[in-house]
C-alpha atoms as a PDB file:
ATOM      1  CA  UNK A   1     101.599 107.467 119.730  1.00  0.00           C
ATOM      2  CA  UNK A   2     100.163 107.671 116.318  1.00  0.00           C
ATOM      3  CA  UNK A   3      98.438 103.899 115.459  1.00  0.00           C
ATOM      4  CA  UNK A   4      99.711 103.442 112.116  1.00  0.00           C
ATOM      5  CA  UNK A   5      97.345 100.123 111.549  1.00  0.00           C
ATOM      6  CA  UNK A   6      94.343 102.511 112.500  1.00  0.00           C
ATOM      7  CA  UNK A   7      96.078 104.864 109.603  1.00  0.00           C
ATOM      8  CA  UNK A   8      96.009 102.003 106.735  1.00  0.00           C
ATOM      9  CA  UNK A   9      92.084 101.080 108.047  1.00  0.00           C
ATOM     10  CA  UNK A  10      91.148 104.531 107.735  1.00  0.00           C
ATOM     11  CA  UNK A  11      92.769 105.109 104.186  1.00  0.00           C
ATOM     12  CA  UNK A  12      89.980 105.378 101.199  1.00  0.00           C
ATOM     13  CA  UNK A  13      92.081 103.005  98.909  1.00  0.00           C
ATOM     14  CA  UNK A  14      95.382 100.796  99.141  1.00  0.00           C
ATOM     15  CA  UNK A  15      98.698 102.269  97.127  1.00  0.00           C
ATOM     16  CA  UNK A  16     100.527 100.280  94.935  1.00  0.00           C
ATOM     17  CA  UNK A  17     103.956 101.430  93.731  1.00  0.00           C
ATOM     18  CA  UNK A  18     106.155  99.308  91.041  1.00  0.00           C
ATOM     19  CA  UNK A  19     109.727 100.737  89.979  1.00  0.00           C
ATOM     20  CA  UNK A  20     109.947  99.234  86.272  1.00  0.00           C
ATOM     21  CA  UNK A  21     113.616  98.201  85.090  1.00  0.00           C
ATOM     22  CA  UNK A  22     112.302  95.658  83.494  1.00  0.00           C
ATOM     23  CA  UNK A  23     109.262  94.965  81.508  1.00  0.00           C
ATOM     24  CA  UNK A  24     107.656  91.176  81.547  1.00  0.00           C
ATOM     25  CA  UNK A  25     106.321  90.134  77.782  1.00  0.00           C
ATOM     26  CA  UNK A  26     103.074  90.207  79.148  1.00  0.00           C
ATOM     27  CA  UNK A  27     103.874  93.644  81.215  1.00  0.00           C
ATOM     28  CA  UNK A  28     104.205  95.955  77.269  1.00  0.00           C
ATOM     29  CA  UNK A  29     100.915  97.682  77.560  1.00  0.00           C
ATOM     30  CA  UNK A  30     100.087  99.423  81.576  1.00  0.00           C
ATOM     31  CA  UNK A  31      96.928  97.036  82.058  1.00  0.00           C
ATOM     32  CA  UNK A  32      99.064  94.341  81.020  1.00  0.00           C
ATOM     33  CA  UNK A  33     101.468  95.170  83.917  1.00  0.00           C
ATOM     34  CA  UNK A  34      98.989  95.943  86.247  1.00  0.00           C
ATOM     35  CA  UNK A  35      96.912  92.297  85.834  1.00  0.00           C
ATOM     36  CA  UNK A  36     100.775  91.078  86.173  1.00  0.00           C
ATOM     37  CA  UNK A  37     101.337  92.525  89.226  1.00  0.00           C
ATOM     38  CA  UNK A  38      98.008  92.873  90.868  1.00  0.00           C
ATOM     39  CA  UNK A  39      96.493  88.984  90.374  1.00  0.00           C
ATOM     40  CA  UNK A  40      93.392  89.826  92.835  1.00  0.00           C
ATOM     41  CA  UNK A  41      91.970  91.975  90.762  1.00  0.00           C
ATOM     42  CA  UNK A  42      89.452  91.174  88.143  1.00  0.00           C
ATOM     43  CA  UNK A  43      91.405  91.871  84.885  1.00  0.00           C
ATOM     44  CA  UNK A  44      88.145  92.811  82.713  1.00  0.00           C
ATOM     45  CA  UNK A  45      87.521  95.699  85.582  1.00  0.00           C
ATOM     46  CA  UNK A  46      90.575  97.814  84.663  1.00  0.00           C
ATOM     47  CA  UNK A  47      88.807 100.149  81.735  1.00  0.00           C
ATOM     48  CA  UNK A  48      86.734 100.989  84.733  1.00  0.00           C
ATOM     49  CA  UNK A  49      89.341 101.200  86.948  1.00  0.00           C
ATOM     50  CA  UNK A  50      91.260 103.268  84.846  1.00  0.00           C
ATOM     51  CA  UNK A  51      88.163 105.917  83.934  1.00  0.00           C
ATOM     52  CA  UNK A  52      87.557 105.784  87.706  1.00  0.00           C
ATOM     53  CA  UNK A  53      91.140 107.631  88.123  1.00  0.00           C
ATOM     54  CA  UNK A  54      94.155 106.577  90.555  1.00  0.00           C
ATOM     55  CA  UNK A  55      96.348 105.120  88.122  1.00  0.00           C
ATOM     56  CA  UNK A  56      99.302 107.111  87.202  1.00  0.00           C
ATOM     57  CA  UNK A  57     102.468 106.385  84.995  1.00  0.00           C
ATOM     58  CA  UNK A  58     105.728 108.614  85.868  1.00  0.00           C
ATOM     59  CA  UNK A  59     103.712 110.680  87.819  1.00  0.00           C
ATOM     60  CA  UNK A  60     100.940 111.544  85.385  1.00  0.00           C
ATOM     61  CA  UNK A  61      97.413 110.344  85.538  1.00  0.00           C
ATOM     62  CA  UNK A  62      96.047 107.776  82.778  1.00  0.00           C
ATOM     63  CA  UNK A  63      92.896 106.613  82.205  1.00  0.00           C
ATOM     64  CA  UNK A  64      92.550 104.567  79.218  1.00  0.00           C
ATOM     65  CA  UNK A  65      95.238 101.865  78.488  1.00  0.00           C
ATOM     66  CA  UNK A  66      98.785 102.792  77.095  1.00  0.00           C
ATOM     67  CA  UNK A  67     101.867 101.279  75.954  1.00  0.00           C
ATOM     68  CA  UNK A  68     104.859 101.298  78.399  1.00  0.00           C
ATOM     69  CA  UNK A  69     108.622 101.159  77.743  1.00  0.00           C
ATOM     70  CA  UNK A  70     110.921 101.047  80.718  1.00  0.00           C
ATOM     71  CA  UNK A  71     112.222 102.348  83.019  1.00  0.00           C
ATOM     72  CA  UNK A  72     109.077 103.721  84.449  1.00  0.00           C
ATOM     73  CA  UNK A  73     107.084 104.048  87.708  1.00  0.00           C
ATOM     74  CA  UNK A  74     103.756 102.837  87.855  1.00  0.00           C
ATOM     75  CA  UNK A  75     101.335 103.370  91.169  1.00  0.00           C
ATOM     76  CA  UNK A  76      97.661 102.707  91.422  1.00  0.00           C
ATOM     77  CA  UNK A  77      94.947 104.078  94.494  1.00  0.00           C
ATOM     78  CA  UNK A  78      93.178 100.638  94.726  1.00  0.00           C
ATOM     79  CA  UNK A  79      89.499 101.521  96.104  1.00  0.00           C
ATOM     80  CA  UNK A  80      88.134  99.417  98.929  1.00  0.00           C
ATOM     81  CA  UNK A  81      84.865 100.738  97.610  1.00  0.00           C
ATOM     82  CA  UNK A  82      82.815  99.102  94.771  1.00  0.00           C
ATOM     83  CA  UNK A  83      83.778 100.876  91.841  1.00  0.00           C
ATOM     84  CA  UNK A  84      80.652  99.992  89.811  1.00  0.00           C
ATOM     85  CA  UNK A  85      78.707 102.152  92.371  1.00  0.00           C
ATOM     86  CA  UNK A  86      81.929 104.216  93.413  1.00  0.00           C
ATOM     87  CA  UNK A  87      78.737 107.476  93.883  1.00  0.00           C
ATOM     88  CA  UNK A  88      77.492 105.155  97.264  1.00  0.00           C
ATOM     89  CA  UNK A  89      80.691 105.877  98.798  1.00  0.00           C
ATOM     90  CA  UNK A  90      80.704 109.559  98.559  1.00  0.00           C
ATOM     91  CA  UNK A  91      77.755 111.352 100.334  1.00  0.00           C
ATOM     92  CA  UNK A  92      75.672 113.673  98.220  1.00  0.00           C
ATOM     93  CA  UNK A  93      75.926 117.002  97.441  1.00  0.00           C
ATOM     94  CA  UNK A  94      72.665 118.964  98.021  1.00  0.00           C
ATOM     95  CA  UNK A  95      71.477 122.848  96.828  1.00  0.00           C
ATOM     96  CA  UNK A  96      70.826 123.511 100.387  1.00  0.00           C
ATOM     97  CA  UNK A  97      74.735 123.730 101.256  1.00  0.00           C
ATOM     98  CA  UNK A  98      74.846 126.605  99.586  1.00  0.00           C
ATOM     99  CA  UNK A  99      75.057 129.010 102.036  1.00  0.00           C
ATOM    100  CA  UNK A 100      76.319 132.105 100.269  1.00  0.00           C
ATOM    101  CA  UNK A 101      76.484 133.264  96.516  1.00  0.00           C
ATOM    102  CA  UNK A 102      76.940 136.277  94.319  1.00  0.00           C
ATOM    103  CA  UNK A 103      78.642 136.998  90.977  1.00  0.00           C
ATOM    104  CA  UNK A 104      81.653 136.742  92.304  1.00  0.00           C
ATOM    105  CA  UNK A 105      81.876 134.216  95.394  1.00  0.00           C
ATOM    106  CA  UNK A 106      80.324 131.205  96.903  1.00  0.00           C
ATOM    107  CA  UNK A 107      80.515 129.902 100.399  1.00  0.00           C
ATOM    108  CA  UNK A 108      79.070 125.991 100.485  1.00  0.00           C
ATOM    109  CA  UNK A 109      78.865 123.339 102.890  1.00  0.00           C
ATOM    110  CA  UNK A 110      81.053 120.732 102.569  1.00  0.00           C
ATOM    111  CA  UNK A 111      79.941 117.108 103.878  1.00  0.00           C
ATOM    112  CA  UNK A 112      82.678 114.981 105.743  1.00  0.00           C
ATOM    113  CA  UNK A 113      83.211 112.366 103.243  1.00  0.00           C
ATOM    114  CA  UNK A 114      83.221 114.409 100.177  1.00  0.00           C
ATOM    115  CA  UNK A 115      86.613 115.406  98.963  1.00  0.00           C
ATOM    116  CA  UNK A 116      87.277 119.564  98.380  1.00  0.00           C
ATOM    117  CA  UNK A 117      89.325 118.650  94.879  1.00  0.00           C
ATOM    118  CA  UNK A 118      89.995 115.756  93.227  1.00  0.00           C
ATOM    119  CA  UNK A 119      92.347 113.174  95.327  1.00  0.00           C
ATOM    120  CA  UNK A 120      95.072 111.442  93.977  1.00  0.00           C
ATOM    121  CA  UNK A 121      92.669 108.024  94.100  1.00  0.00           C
ATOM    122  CA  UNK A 122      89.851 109.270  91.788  1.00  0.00           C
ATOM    123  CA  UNK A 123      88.718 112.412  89.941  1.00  0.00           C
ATOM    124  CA  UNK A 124      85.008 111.897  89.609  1.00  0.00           C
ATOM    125  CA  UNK A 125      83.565 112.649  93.488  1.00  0.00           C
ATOM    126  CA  UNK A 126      84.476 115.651  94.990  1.00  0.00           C
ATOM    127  CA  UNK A 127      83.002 119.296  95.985  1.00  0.00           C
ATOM    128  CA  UNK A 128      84.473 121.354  92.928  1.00  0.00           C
ATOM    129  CA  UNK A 129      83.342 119.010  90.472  1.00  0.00           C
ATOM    130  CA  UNK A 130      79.645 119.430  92.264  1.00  0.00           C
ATOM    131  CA  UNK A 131      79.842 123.279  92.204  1.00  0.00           C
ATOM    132  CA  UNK A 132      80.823 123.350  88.438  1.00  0.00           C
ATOM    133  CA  UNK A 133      78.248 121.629  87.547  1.00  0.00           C
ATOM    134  CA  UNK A 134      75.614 123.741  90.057  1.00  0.00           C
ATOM    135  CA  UNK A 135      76.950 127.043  88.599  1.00  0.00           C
ATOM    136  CA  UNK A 136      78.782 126.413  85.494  1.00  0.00           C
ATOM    137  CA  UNK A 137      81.719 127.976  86.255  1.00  0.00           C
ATOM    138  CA  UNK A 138      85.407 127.554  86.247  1.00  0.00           C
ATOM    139  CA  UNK A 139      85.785 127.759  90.195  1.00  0.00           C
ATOM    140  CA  UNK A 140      89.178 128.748  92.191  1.00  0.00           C
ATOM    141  CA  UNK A 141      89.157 127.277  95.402  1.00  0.00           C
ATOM    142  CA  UNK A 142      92.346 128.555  97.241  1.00  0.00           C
ATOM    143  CA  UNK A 143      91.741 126.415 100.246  1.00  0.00           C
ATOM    144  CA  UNK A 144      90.409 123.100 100.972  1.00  0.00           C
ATOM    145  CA  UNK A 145      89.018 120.942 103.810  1.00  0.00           C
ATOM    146  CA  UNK A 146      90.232 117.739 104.787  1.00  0.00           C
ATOM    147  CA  UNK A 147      88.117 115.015 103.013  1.00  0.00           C
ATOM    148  CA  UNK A 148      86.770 113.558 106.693  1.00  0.00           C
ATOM    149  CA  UNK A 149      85.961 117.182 108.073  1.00  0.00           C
ATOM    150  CA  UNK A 150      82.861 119.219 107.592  1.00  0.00           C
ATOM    151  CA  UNK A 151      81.823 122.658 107.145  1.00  0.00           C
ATOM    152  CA  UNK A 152      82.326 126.052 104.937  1.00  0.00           C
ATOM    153  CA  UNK A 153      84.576 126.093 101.636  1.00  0.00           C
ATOM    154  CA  UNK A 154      84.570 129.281  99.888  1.00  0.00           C
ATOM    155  CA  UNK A 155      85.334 129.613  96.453  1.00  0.00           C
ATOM    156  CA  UNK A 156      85.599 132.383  93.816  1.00  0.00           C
ATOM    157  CA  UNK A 157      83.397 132.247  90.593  1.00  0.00           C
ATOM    158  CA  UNK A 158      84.514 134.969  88.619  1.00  0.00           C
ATOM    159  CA  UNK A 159      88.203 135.273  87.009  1.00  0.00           C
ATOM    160  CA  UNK A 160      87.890 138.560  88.554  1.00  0.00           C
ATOM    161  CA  UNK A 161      87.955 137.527  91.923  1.00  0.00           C
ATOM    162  CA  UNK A 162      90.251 134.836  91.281  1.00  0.00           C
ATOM    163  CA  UNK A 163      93.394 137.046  92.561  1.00  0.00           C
ATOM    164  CA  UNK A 164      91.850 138.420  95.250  1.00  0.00           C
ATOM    165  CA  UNK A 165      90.648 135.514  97.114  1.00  0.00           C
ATOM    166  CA  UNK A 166      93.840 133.890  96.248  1.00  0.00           C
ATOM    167  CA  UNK A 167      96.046 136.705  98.076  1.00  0.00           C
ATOM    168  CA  UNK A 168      93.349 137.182 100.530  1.00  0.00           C
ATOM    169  CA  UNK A 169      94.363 133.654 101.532  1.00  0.00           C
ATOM    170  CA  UNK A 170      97.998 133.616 100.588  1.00  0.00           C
ATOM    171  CA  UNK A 171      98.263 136.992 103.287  1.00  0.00           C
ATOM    172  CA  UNK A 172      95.958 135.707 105.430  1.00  0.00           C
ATOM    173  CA  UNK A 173      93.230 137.798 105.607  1.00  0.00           C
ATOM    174  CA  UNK A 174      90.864 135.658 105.781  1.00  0.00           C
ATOM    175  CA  UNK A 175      89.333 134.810 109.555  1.00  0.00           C
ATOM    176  CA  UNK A 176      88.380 131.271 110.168  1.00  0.00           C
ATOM    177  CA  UNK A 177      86.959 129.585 113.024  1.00  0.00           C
ATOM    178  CA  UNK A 178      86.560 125.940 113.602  1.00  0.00           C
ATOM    179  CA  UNK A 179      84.747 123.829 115.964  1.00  0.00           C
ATOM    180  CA  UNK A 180      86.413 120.985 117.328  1.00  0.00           C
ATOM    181  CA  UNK A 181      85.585 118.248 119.756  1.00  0.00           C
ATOM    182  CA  UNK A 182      88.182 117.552 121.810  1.00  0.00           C
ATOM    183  CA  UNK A 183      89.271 114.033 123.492  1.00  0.00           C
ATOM    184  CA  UNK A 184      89.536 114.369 127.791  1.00  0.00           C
ATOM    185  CA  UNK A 185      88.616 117.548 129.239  1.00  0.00           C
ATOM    186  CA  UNK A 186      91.139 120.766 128.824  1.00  0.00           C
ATOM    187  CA  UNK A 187      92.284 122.206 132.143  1.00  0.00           C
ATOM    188  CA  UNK A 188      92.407 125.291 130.287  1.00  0.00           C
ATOM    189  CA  UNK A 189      89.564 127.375 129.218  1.00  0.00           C
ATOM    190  CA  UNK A 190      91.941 129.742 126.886  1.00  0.00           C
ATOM    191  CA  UNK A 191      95.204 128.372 124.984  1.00  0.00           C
ATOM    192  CA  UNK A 192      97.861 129.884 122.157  1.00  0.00           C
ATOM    193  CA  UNK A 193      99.258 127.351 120.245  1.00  0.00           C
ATOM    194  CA  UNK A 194     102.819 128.311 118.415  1.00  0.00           C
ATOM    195  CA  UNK A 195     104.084 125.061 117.307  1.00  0.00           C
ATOM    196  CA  UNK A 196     105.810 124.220 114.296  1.00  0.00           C
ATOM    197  CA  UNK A 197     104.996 121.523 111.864  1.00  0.00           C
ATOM    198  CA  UNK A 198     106.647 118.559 109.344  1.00  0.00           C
ATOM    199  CA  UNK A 199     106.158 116.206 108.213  1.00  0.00           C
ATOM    200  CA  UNK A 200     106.078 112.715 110.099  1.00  0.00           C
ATOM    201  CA  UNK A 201     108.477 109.786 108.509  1.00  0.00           C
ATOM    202  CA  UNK A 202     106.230 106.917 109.408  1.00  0.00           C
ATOM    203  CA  UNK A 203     103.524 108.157 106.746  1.00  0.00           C
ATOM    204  CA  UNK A 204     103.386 110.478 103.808  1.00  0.00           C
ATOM    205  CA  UNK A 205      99.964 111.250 105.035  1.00  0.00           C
ATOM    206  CA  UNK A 206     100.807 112.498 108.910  1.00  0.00           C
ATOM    207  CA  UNK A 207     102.366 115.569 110.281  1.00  0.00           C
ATOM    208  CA  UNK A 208     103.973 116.426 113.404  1.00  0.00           C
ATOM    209  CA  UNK A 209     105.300 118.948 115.727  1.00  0.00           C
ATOM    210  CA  UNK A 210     108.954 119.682 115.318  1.00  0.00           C
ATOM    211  CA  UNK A 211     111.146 122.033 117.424  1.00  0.00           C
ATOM    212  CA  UNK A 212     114.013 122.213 114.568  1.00  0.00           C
ATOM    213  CA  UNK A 213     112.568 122.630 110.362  1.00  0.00           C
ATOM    214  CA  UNK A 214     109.220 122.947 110.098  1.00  0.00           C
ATOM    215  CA  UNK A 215     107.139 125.466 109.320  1.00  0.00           C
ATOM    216  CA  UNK A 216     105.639 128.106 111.973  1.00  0.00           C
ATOM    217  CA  UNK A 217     102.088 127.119 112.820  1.00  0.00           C
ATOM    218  CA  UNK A 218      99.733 129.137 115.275  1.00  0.00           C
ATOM    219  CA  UNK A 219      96.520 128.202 116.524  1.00  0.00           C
ATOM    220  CA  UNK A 220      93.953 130.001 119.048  1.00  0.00           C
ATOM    221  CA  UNK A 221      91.820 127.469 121.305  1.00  0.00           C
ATOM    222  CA  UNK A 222      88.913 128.674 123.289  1.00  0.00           C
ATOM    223  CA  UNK A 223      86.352 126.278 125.334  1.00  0.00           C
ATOM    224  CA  UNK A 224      82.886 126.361 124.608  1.00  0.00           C
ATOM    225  CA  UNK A 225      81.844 123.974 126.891  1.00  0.00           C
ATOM    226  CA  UNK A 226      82.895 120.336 128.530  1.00  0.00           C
ATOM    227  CA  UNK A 227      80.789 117.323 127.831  1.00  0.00           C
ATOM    228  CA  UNK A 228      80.142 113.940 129.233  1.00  0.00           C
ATOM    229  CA  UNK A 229      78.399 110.947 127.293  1.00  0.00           C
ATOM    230  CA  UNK A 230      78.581 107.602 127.296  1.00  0.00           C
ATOM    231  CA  UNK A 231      81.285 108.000 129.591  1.00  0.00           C
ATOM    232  CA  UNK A 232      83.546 109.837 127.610  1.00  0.00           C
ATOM    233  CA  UNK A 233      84.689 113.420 128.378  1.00  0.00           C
ATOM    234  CA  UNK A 234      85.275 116.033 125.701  1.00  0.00           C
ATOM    235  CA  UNK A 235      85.454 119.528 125.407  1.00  0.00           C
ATOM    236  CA  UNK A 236      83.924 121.690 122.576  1.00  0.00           C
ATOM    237  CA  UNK A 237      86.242 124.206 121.632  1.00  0.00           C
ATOM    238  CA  UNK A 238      86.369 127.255 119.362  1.00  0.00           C
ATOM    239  CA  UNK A 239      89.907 127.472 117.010  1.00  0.00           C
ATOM    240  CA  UNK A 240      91.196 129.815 114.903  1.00  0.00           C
ATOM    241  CA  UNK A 241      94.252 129.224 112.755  1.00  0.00           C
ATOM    242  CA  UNK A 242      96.451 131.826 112.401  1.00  0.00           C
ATOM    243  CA  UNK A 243      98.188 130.063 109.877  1.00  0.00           C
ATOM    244  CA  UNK A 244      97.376 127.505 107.636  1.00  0.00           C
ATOM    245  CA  UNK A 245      99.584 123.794 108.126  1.00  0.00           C
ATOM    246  CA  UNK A 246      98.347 120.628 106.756  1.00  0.00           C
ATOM    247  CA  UNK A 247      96.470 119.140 109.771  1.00  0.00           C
ATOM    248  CA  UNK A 248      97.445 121.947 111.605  1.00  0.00           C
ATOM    249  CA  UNK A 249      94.589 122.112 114.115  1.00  0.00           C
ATOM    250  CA  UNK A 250      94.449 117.962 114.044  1.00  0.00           C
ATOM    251  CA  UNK A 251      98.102 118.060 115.142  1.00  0.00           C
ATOM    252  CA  UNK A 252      98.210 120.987 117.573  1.00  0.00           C
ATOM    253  CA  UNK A 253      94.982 119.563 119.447  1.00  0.00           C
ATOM    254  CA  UNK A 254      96.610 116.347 119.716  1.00  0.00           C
ATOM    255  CA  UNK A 255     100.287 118.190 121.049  1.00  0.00           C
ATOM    256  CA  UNK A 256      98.265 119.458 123.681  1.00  0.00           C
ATOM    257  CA  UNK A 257      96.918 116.065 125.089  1.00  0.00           C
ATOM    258  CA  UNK A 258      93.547 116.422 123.336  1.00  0.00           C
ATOM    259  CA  UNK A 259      93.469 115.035 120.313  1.00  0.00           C
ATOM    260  CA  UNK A 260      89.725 115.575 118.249  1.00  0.00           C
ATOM    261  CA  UNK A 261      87.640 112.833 118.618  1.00  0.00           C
ATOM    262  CA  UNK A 262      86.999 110.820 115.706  1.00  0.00           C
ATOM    263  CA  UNK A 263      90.311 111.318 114.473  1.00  0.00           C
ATOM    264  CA  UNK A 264      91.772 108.344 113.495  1.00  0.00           C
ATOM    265  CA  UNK A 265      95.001 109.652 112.366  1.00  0.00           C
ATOM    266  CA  UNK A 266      96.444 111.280 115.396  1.00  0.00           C
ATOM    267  CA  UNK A 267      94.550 109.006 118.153  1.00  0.00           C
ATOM    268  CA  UNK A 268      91.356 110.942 119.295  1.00  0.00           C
ATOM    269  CA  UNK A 269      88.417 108.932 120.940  1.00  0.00           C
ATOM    270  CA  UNK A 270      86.562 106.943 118.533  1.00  0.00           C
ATOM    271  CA  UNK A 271      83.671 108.148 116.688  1.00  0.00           C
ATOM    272  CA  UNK A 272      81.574 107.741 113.254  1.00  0.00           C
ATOM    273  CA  UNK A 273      83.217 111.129 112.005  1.00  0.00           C
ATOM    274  CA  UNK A 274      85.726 113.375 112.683  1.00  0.00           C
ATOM    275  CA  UNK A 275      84.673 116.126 114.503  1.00  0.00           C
ATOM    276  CA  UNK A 276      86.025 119.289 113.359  1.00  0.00           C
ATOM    277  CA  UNK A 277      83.748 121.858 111.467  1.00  0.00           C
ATOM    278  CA  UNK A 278      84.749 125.147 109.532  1.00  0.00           C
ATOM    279  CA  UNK A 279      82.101 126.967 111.226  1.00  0.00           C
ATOM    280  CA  UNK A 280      82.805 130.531 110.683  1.00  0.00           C
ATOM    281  CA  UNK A 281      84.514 132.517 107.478  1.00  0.00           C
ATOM    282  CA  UNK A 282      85.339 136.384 107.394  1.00  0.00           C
ATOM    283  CA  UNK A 283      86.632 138.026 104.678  1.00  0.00           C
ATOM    284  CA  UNK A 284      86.609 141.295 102.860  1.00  0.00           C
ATOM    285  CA  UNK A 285      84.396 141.408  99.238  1.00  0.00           C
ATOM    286  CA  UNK A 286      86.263 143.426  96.984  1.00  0.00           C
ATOM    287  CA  UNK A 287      83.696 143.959  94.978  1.00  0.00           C
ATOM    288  CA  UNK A 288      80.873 144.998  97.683  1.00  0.00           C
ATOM    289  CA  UNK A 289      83.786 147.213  99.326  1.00  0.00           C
ATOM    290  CA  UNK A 290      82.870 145.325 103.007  1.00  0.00           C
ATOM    291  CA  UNK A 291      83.437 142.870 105.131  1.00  0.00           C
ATOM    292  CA  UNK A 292      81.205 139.015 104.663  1.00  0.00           C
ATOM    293  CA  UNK A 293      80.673 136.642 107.560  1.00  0.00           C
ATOM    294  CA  UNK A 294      79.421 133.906 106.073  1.00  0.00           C
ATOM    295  CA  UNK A 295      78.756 130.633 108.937  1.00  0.00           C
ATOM    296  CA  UNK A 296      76.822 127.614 108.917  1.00  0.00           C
ATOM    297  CA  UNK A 297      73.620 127.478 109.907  1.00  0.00           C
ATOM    298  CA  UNK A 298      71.685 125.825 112.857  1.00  0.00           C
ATOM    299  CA  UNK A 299      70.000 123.564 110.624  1.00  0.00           C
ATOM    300  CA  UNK A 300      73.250 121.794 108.952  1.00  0.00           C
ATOM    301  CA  UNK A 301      75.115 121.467 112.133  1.00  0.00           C
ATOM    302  CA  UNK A 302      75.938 118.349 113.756  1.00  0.00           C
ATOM    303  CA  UNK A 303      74.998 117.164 117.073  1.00  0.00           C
ATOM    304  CA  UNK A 304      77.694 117.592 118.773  1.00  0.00           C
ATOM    305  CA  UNK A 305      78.761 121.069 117.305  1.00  0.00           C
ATOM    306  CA  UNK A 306      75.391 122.428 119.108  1.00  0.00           C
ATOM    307  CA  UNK A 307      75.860 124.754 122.418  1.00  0.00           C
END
């Protein structure tokens, strides 16, 4: 059973949602509205707030103050961080993550903690704004990492390469492999996953296996080896998507009894970090006419990754 307090604890920032018929005298202008509404926060800390990003106004970002008329819908990401240092919440990004790069592509290591794009509760932190800056390029990045997990993101450089890696993806023809710690030991060393996923009503943010409407999901498990500390047994496992779900391999570890440790979305052992890695990419250059392996090296792995 998925612990939905656990959920809201793990969450980066609180939502706020207000469904405007009405507009208060005082309510005319957005930070009007939102000092209204939201009395605990420091009214003099919205400019920052709203340069910050997470505020958005029928759907649409805004980050400088504007006048409202109603009916509108305004929601704000409130950070539990301090958003006068919001940069000691995100960890930093380093040259020595870059694992891979030509003209055309670059594979990096992404830190659990740092978002792959910008989030819906700010747009300043997160791993494409770091590699624009590093190589002053307009980056595609066709797939993404959960912000908690860790490992390789690859991402295309060149407008070039833009299609390919996009329909490289969109076909899958990429390869991935992930390593995953698993809650409990598996009585299996070997196991096919084909399990379909939805989303879960209880929280925009969860998925679910479904037998009926969801979308066909297929995952390849292989043990590496069992472990047990601290009185805790998990098993280190090798997966490779076959597709690529939302949460897929978060939700099809946990169908099976084993949810990944760390993760505090779908109940797996507690830990500092959730431990899933994108360990291994494969994928076909276009340009270099062969076949890269790009994987992450001894010296960035975690701990527990290590055989």
């Amino acid at each position: 059973m998925t612990d939905l307090k656990r959920i809201y604890e793990t969450l980066e920032s609180v939502y706020w949602r207000f469904e405007v018929e009405e507009l208060a005298e005082n309510e005319r202008t957005l930070v009007g509205l939102l000092s209204n509404r939201l009395k605990q926060i420091d009214p003099s800390s919205w400019p920052v707030r709203l340069d910050l990003g997470g505020v958005f106004v029928n759907g649409e970002p805004c980050y400088q103050d504007i006048k409202l008329s109603a009916p509108c819908l305004v929601e704000y990401y409130e950070p539990k961080y301090d958003i006068y240092n919001p940069e000691k919440a995100f960890p930093q990004f380093k040259q020595d993550y870059i694992i891979y790069e030509d003209e055309f592509l670059i594979a990096v290591f992404k830190p659990a903690g740092l978002p792959t794009l910008a989030p819906r509760d700010q747009r300043l932190f997160h791993l494409k704004a770091e590699l624009i800056k590093y190589t002053g390029c307009d980056l595609h990045m066709p797939s993404r990492l959960d912000r908690s997990a860790s490992g390789l993101v690859v991402a295309s450089k060149s407008e070039l390469m833009h299609p390919y890696l996009q329909r490289a993806f969109e076909h899958r023809k990429i390869k991935k492999e992930y390593l995953l710690d698993l809650s409990g030991h598996t009585k299996w060393n070997e196991k096919f996953v084909n399990a379909s996923i939805a989303r879960d009503k209880r929280h925009p943010v969860l998925r679910q296996v479904v037998k009926e409407g969801g979308k066909t999901a297929e995952t390849d498990f292989k043990v590496l080896k069992r472990n047990n500390l601290n009185g805790q047994s998990t098993t280190l496992v090798s997966a490779m998507p076959r597709t690529g779900r939302t949460h897929q391999l978060r939700v099809h570890s946990a169908h099976l009894g084993h949810p990944i440790v760390g993760d505090n979305f779908y109940n797996g052992l507690p830990a500092p970090e959730l431990r899933l890695l994108s360990y291994r990419v494969t994928l076909y250059h276009h340009f270099e006419k062969q076949e890269l392996t790009v994987k992450v090296p001894e010296s960035l792995l975690p701990e527990w990754a290590k055989i």
